[in-house]
PDB file of N, CA and C in Angstrom:
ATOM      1  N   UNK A   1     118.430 113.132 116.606  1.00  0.00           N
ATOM      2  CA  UNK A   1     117.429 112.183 117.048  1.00  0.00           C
ATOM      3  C   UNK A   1     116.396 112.030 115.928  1.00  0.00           C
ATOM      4  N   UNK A   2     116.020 111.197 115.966  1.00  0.00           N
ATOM      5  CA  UNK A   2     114.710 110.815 114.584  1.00  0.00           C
ATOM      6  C   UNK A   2     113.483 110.662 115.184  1.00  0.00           C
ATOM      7  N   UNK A   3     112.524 110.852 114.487  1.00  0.00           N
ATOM      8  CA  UNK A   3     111.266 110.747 115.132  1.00  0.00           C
ATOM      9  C   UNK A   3     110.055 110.535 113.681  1.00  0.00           C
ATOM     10  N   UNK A   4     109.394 109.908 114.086  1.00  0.00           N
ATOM     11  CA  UNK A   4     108.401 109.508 113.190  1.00  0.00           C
ATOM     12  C   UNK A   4     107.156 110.239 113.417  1.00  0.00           C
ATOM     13  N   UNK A   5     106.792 110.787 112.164  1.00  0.00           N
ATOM     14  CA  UNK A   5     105.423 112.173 111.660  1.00  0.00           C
ATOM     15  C   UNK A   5     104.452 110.780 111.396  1.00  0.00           C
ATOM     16  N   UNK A   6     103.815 111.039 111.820  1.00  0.00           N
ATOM     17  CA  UNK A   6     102.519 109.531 111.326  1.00  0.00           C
ATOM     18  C   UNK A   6     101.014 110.791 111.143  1.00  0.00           C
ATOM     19  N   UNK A   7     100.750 110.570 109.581  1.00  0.00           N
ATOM     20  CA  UNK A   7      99.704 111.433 109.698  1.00  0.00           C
ATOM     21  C   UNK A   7      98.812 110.825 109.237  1.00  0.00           C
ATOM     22  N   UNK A   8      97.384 111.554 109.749  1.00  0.00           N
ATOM     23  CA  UNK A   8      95.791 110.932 109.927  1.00  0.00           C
ATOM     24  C   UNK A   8      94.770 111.912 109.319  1.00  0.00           C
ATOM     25  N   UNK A   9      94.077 111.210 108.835  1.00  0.00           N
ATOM     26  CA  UNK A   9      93.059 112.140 108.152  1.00  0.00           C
ATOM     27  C   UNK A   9      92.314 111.337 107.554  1.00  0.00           C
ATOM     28  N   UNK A  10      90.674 111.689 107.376  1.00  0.00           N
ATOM     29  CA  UNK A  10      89.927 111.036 107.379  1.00  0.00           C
ATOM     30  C   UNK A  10      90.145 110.336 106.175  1.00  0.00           C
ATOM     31  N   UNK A  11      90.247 109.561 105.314  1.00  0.00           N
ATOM     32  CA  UNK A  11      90.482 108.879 104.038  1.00  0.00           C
ATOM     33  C   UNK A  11      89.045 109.693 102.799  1.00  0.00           C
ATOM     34  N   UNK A  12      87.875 109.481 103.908  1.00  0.00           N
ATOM     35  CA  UNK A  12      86.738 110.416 103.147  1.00  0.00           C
ATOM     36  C   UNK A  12      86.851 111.035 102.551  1.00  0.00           C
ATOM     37  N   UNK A  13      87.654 112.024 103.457  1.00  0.00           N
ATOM     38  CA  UNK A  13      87.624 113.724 102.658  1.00  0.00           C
ATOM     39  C   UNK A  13      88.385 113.728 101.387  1.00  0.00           C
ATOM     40  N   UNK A  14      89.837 112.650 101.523  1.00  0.00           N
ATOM     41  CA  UNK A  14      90.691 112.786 100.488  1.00  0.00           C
ATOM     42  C   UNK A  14      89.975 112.643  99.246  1.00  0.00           C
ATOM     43  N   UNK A  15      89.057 111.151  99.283  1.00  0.00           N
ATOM     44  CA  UNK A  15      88.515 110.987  98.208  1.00  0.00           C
ATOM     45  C   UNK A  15      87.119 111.527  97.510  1.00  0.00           C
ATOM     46  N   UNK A  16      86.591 112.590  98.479  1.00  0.00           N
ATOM     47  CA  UNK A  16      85.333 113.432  98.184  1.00  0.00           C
ATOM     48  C   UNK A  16      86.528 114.701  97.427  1.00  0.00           C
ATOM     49  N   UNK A  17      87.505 114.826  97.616  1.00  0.00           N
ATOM     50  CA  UNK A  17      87.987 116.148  96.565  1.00  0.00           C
ATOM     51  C   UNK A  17      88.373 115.790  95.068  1.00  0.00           C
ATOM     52  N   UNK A  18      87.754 116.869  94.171  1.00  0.00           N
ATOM     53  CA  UNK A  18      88.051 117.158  92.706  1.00  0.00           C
ATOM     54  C   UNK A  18      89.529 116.430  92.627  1.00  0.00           C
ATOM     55  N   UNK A  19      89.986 115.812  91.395  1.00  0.00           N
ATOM     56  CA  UNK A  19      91.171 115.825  90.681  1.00  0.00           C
ATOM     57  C   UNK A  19      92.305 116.972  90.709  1.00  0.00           C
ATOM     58  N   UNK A  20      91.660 118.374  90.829  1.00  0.00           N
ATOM     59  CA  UNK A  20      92.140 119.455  90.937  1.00  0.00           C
ATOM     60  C   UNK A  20      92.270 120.022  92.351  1.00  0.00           C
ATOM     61  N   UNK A  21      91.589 119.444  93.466  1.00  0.00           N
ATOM     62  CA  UNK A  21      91.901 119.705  94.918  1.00  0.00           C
ATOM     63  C   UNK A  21      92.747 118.891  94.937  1.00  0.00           C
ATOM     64  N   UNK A  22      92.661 117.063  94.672  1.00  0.00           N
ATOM     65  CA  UNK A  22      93.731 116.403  95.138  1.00  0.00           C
ATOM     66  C   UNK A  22      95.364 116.987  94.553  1.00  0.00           C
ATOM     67  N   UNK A  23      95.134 117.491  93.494  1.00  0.00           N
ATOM     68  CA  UNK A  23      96.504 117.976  92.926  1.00  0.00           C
ATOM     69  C   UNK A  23      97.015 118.678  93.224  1.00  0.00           C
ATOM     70  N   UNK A  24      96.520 119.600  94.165  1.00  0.00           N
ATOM     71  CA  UNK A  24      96.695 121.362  94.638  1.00  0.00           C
ATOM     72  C   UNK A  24      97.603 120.541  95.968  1.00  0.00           C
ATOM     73  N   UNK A  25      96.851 119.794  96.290  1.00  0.00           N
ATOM     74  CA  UNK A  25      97.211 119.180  97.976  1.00  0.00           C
ATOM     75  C   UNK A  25      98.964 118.153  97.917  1.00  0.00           C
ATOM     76  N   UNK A  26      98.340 117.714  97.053  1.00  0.00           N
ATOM     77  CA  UNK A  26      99.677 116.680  96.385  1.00  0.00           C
ATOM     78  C   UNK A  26     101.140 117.610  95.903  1.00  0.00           C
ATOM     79  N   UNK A  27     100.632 119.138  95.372  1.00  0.00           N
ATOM     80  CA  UNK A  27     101.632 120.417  94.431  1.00  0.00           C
ATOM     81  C   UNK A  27     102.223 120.708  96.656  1.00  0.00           C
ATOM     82  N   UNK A  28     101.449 120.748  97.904  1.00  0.00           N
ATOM     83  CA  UNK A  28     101.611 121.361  99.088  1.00  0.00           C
ATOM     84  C   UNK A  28     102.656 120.204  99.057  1.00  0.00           C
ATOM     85  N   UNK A  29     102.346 119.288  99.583  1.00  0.00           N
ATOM     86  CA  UNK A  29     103.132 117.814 100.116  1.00  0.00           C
ATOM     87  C   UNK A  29     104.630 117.944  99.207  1.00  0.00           C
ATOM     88  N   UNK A  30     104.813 118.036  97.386  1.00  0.00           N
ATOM     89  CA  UNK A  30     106.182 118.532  97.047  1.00  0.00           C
ATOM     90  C   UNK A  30     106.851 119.471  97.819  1.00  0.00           C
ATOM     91  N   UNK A  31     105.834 120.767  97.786  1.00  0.00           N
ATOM     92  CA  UNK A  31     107.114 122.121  98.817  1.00  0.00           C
ATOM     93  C   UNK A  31     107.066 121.608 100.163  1.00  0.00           C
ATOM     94  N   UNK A  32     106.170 120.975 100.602  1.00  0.00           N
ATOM     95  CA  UNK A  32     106.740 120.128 102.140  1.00  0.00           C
ATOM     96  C   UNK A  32     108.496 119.286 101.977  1.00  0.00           C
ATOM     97  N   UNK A  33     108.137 118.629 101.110  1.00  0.00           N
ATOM     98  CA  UNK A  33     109.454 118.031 101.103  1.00  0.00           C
ATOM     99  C   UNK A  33     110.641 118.569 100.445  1.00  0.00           C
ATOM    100  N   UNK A  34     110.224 119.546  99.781  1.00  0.00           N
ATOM    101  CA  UNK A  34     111.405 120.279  99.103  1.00  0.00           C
ATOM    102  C   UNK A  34     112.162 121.151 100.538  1.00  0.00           C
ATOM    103  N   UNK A  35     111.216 121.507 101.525  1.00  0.00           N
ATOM    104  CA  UNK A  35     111.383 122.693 102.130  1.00  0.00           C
ATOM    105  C   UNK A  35     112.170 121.546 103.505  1.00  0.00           C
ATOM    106  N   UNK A  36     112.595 120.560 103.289  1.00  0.00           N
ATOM    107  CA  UNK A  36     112.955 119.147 104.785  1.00  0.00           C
ATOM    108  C   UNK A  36     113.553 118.336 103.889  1.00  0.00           C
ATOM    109  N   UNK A  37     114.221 118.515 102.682  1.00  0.00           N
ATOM    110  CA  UNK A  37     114.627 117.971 102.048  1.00  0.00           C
ATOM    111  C   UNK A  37     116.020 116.894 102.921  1.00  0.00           C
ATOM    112  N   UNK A  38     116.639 117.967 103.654  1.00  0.00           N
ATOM    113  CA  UNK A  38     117.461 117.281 104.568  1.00  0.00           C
ATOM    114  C   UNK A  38     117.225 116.658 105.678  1.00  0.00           C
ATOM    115  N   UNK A  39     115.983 116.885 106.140  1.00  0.00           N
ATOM    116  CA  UNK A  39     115.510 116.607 107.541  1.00  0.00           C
ATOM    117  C   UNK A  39     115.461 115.413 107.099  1.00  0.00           C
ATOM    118  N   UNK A  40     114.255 114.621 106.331  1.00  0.00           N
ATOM    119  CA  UNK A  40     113.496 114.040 106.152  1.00  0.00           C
ATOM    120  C   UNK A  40     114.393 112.901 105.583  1.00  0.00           C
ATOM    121  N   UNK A  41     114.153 111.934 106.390  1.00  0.00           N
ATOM    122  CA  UNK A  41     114.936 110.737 105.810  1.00  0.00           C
ATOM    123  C   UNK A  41     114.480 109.568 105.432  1.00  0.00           C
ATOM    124  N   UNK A  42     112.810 109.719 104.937  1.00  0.00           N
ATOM    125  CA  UNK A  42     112.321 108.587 104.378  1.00  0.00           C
ATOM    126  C   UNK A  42     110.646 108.698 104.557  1.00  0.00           C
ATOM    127  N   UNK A  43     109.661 108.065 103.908  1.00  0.00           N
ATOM    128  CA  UNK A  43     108.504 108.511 103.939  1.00  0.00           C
ATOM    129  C   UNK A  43     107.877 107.905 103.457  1.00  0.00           C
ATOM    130  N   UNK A  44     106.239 107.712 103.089  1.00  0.00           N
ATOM    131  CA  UNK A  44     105.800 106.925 101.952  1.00  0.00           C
ATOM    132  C   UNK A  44     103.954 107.509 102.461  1.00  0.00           C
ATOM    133  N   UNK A  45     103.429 107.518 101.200  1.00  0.00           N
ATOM    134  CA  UNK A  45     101.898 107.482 101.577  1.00  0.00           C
ATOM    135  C   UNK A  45     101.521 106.048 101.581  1.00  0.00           C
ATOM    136  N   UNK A  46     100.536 105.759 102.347  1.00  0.00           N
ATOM    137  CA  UNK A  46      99.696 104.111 102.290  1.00  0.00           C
ATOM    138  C   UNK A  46      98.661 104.531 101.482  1.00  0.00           C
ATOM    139  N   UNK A  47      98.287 103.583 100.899  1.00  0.00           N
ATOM    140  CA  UNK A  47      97.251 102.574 100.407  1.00  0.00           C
ATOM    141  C   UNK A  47      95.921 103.300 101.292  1.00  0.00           C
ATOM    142  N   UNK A  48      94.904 102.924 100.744  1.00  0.00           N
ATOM    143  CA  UNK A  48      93.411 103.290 101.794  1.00  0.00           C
ATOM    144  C   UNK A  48      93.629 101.768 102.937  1.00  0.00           C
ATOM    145  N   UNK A  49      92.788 102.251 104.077  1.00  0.00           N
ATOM    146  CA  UNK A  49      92.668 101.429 104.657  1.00  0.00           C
ATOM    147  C   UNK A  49      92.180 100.103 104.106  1.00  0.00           C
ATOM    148  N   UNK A  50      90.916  99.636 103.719  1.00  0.00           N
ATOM    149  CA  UNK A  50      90.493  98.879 103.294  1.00  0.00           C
ATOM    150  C   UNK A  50      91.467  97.493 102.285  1.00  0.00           C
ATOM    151  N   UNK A  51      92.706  98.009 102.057  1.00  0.00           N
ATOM    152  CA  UNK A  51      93.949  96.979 101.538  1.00  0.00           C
ATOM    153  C   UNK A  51      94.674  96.644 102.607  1.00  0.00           C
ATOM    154  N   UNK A  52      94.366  97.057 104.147  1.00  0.00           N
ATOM    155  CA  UNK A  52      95.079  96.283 105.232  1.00  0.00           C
ATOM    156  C   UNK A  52      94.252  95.243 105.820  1.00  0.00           C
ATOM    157  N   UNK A  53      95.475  94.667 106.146  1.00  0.00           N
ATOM    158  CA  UNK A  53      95.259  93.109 106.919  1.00  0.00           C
ATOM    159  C   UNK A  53      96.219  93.361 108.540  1.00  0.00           C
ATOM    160  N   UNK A  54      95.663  93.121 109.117  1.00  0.00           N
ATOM    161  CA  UNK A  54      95.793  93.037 110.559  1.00  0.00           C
ATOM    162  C   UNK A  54      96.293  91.585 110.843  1.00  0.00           C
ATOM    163  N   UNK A  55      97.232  91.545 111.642  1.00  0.00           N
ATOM    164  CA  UNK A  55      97.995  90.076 111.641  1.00  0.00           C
ATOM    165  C   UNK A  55      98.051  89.923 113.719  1.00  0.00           C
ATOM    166  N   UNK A  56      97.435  88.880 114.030  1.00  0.00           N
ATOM    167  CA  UNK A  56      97.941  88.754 115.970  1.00  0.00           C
ATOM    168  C   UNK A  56      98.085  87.639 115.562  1.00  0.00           C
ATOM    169  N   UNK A  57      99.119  86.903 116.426  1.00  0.00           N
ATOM    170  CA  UNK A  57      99.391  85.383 116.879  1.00  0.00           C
ATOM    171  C   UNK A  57      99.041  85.427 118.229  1.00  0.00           C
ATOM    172  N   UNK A  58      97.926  84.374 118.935  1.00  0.00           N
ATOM    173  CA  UNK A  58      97.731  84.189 120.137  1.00  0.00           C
ATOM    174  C   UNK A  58      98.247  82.709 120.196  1.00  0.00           C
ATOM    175  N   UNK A  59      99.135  82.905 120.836  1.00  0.00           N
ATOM    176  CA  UNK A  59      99.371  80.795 121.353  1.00  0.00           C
ATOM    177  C   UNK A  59     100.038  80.262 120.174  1.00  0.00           C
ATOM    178  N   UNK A  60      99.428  80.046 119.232  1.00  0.00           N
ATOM    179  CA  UNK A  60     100.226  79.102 118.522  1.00  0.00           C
ATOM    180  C   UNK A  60      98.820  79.585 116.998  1.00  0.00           C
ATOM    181  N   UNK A  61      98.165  80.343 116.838  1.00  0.00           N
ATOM    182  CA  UNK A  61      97.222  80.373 116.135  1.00  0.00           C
ATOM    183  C   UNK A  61      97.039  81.697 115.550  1.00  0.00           C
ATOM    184  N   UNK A  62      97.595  81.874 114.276  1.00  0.00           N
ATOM    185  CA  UNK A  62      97.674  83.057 113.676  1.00  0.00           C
ATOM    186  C   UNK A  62      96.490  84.034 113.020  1.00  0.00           C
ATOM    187  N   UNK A  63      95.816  84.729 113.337  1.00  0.00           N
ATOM    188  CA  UNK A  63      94.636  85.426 112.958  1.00  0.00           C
ATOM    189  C   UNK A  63      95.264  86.783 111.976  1.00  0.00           C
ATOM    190  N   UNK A  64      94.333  86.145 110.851  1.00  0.00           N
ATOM    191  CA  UNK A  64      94.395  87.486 110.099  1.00  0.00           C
ATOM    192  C   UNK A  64      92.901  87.631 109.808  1.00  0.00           C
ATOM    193  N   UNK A  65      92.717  89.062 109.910  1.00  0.00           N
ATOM    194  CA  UNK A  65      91.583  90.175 109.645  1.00  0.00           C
ATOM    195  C   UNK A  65      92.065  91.044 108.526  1.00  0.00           C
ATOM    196  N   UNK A  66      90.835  91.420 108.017  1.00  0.00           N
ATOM    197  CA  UNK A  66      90.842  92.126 107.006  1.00  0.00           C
ATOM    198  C   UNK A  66      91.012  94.348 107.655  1.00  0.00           C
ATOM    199  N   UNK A  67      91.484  95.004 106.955  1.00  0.00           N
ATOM    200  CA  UNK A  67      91.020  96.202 107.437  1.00  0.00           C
ATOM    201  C   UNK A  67      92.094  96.800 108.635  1.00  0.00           C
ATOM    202  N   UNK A  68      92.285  97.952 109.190  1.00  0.00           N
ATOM    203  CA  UNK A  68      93.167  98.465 110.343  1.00  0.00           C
ATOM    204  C   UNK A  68      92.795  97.600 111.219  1.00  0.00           C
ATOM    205  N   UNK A  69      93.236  97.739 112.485  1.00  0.00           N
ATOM    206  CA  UNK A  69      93.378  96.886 113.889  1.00  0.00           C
ATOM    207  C   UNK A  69      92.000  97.435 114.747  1.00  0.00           C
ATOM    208  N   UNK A  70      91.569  99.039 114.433  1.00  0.00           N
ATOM    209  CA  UNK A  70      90.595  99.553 115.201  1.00  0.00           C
ATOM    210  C   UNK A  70      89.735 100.831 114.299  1.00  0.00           C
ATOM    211  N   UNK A  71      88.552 100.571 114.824  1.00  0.00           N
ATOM    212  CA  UNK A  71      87.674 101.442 114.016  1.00  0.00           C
ATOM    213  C   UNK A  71      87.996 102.788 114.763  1.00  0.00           C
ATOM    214  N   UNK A  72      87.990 103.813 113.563  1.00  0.00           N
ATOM    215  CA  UNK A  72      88.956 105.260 113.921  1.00  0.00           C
ATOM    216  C   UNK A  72      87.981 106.346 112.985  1.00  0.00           C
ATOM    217  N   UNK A  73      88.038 107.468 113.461  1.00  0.00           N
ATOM    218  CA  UNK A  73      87.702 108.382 112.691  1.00  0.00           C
ATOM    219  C   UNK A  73      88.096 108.708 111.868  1.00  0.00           C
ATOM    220  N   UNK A  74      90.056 108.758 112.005  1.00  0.00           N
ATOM    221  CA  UNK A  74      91.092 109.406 111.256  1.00  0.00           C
ATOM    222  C   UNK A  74      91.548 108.078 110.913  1.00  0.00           C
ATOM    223  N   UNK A  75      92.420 107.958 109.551  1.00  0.00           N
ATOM    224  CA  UNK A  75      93.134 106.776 109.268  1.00  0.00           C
ATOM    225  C   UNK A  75      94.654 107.152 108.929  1.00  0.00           C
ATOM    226  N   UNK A  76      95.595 106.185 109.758  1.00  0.00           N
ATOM    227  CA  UNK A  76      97.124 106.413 109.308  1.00  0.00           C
ATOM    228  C   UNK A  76      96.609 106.193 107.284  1.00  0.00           C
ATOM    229  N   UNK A  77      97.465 107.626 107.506  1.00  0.00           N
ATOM    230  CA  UNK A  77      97.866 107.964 105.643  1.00  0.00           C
ATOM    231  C   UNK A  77      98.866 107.799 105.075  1.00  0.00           C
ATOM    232  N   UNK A  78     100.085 108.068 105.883  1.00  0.00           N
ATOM    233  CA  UNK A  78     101.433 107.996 105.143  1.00  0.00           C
ATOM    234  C   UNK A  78     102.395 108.256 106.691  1.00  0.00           C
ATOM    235  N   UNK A  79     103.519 108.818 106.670  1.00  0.00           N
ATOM    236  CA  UNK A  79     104.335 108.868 107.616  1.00  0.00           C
ATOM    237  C   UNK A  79     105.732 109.796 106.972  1.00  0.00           C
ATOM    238  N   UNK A  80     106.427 110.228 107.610  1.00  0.00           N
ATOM    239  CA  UNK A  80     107.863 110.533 107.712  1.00  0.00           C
ATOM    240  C   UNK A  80     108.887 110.192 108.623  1.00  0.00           C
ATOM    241  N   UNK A  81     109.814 109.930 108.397  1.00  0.00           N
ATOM    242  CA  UNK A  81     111.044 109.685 109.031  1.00  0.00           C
ATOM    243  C   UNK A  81     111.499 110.856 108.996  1.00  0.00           C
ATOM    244  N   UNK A  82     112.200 111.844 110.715  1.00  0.00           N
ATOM    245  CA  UNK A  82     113.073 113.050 109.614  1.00  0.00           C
ATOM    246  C   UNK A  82     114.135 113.295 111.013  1.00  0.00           C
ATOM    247  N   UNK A  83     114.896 113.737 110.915  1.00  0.00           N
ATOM    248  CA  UNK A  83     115.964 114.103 111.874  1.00  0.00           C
ATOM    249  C   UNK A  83     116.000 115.029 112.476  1.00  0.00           C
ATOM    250  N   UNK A  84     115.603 115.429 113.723  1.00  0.00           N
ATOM    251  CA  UNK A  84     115.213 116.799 114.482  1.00  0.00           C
ATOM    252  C   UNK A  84     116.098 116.870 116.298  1.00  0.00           C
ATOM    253  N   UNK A  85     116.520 118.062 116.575  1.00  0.00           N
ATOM    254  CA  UNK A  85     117.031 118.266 117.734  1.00  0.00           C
ATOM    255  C   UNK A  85     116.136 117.405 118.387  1.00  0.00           C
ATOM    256  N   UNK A  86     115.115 117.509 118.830  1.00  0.00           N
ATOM    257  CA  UNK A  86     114.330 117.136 120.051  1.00  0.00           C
ATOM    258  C   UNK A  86     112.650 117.200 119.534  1.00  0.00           C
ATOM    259  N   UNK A  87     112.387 116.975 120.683  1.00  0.00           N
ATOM    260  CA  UNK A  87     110.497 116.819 120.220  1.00  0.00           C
ATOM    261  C   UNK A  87     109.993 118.094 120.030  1.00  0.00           C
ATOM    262  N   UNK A  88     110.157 119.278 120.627  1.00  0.00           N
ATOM    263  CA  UNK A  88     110.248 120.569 120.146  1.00  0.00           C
ATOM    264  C   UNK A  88     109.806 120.754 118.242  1.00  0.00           C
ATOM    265  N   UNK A  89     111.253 120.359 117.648  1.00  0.00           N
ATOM    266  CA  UNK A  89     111.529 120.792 116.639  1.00  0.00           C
ATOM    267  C   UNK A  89     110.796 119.687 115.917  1.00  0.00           C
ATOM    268  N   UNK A  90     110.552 118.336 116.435  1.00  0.00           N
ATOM    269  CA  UNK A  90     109.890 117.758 115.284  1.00  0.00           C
ATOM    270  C   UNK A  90     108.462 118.059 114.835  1.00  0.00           C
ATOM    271  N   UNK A  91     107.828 118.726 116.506  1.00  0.00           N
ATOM    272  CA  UNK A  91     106.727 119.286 116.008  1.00  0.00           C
ATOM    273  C   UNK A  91     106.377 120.018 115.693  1.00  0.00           C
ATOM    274  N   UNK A  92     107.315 120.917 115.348  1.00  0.00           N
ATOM    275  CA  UNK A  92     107.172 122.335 114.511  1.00  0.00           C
ATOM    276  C   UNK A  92     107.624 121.743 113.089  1.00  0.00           C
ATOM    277  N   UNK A  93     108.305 120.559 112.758  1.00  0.00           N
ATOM    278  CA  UNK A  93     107.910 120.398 111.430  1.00  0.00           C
ATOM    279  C   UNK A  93     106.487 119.603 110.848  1.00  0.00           C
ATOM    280  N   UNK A  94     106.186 118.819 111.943  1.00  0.00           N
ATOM    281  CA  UNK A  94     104.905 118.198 111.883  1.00  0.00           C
ATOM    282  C   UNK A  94     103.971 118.886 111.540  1.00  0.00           C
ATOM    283  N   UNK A  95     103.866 120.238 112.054  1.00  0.00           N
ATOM    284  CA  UNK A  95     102.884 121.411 111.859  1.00  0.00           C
ATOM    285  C   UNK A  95     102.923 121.775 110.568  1.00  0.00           C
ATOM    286  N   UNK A  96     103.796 121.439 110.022  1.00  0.00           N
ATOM    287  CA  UNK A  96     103.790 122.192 108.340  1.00  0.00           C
ATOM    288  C   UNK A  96     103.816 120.888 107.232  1.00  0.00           C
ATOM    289  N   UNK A  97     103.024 119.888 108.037  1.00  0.00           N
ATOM    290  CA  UNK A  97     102.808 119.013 107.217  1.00  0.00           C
ATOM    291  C   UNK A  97     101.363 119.722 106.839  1.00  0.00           C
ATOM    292  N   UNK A  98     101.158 119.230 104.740  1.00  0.00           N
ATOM    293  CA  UNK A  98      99.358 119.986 104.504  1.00  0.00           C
ATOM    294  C   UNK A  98      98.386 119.153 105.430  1.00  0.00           C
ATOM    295  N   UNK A  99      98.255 117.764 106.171  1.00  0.00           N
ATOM    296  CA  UNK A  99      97.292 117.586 106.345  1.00  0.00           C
ATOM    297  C   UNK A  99      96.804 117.714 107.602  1.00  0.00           C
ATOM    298  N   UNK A 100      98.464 118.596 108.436  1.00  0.00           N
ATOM    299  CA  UNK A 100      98.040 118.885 109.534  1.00  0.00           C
ATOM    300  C   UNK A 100      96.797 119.890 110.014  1.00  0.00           C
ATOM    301  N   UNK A 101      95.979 120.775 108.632  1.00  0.00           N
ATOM    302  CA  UNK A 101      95.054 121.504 108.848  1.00  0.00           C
ATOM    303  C   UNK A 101      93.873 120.838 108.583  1.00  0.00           C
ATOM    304  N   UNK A 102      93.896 119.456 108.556  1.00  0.00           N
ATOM    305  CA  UNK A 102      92.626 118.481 108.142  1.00  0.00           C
ATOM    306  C   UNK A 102      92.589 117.498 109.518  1.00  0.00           C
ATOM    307  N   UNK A 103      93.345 116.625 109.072  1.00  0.00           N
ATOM    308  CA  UNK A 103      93.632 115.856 110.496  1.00  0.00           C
ATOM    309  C   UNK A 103      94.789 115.963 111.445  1.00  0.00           C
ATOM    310  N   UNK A 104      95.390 115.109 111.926  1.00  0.00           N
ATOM    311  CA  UNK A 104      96.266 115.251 113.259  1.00  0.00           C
ATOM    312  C   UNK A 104      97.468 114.733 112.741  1.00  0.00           C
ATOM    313  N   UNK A 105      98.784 115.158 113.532  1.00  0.00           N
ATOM    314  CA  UNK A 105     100.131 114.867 113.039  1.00  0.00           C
ATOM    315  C   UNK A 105     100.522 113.756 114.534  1.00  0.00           C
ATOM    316  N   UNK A 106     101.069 112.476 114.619  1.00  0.00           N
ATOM    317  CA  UNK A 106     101.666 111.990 115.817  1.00  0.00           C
ATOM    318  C   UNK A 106     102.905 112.091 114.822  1.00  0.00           C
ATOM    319  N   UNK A 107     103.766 112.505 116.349  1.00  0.00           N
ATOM    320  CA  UNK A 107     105.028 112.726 116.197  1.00  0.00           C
ATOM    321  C   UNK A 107     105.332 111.553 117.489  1.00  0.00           C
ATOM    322  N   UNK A 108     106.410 110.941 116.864  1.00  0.00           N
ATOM    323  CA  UNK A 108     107.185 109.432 118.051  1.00  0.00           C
ATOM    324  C   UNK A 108     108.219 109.452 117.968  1.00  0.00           C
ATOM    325  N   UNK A 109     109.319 109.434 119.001  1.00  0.00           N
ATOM    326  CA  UNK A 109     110.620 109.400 118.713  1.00  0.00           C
ATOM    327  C   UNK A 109     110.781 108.288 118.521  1.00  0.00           C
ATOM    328  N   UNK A 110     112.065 107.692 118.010  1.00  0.00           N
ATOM    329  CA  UNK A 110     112.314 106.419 117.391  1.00  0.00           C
ATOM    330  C   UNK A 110     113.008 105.824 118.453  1.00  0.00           C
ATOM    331  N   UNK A 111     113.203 104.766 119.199  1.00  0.00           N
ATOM    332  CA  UNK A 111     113.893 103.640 119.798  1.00  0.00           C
ATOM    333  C   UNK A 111     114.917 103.636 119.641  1.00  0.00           C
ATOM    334  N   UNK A 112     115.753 103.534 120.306  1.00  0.00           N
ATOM    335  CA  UNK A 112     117.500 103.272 119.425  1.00  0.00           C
ATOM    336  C   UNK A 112     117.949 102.316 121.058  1.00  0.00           C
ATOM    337  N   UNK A 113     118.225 100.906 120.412  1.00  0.00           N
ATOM    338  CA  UNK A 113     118.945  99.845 120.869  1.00  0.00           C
ATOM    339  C   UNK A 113     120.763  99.796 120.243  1.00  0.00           C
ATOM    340  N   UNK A 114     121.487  99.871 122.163  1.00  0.00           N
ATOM    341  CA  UNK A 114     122.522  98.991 121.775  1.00  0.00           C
ATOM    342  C   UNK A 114     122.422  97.332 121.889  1.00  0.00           C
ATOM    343  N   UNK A 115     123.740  97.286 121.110  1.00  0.00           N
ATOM    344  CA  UNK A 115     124.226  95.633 121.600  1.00  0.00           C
ATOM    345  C   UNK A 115     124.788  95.034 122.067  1.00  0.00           C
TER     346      UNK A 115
END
């Protein structure tokens, strides 16, 4: 089953740390993925918030906004895709994500449509 790691953390903090904290944190996130190398089937860090655009169509009239959809404490940072028995196990890998000791890990199982 697959399930999606969506992690949050304040964007602040990232960018209030030294060159040498961000690197220490960035050296954790390699042995994260070295250590799920198989689990993990896809991933990516985002951008800061402030480069999103928020997109609704109501009716026939397309609104775009600048910025996330909702003012948040924590901001989606990046995500994983990874392959786990059950919700159990994905959140015991979620837990050993580094920024799970800063901000919060959502773990979602993924949808799966037949046709």
């Amino acid at each position: 089953m697959q399930f999606l790691l969506l992690i949050y953390d304040q964007e602040k903090r990232w960018t209030a740390l030294s060159k040498a904290e961000q690197d220490a944190e960035t050296k954790e996130y390699g042995a994260f993925g070295q250590e799920f190398a198989g689990t993990i089937k896809g991933g990516n860090a985002l951008m800061p918030t402030m480069t999103a655009k928020t997109v609704r169509v109501r009716g026939s009239e397309k609104l775009i906004t600048d910025g996330p959809f909702a003012e948040t404490k924590e901001q989606l940072g990046g995500y994983y895709l990874v392959e786990a028995r059950d919700a159990a196990e994905a959140a015991s890998i979620a837990a050993k994500i580094p920024w799970a000791r800063f901000g919060s890990i959502e773990v979602r199982p993924i949808m799966t449509f037949s046709n």
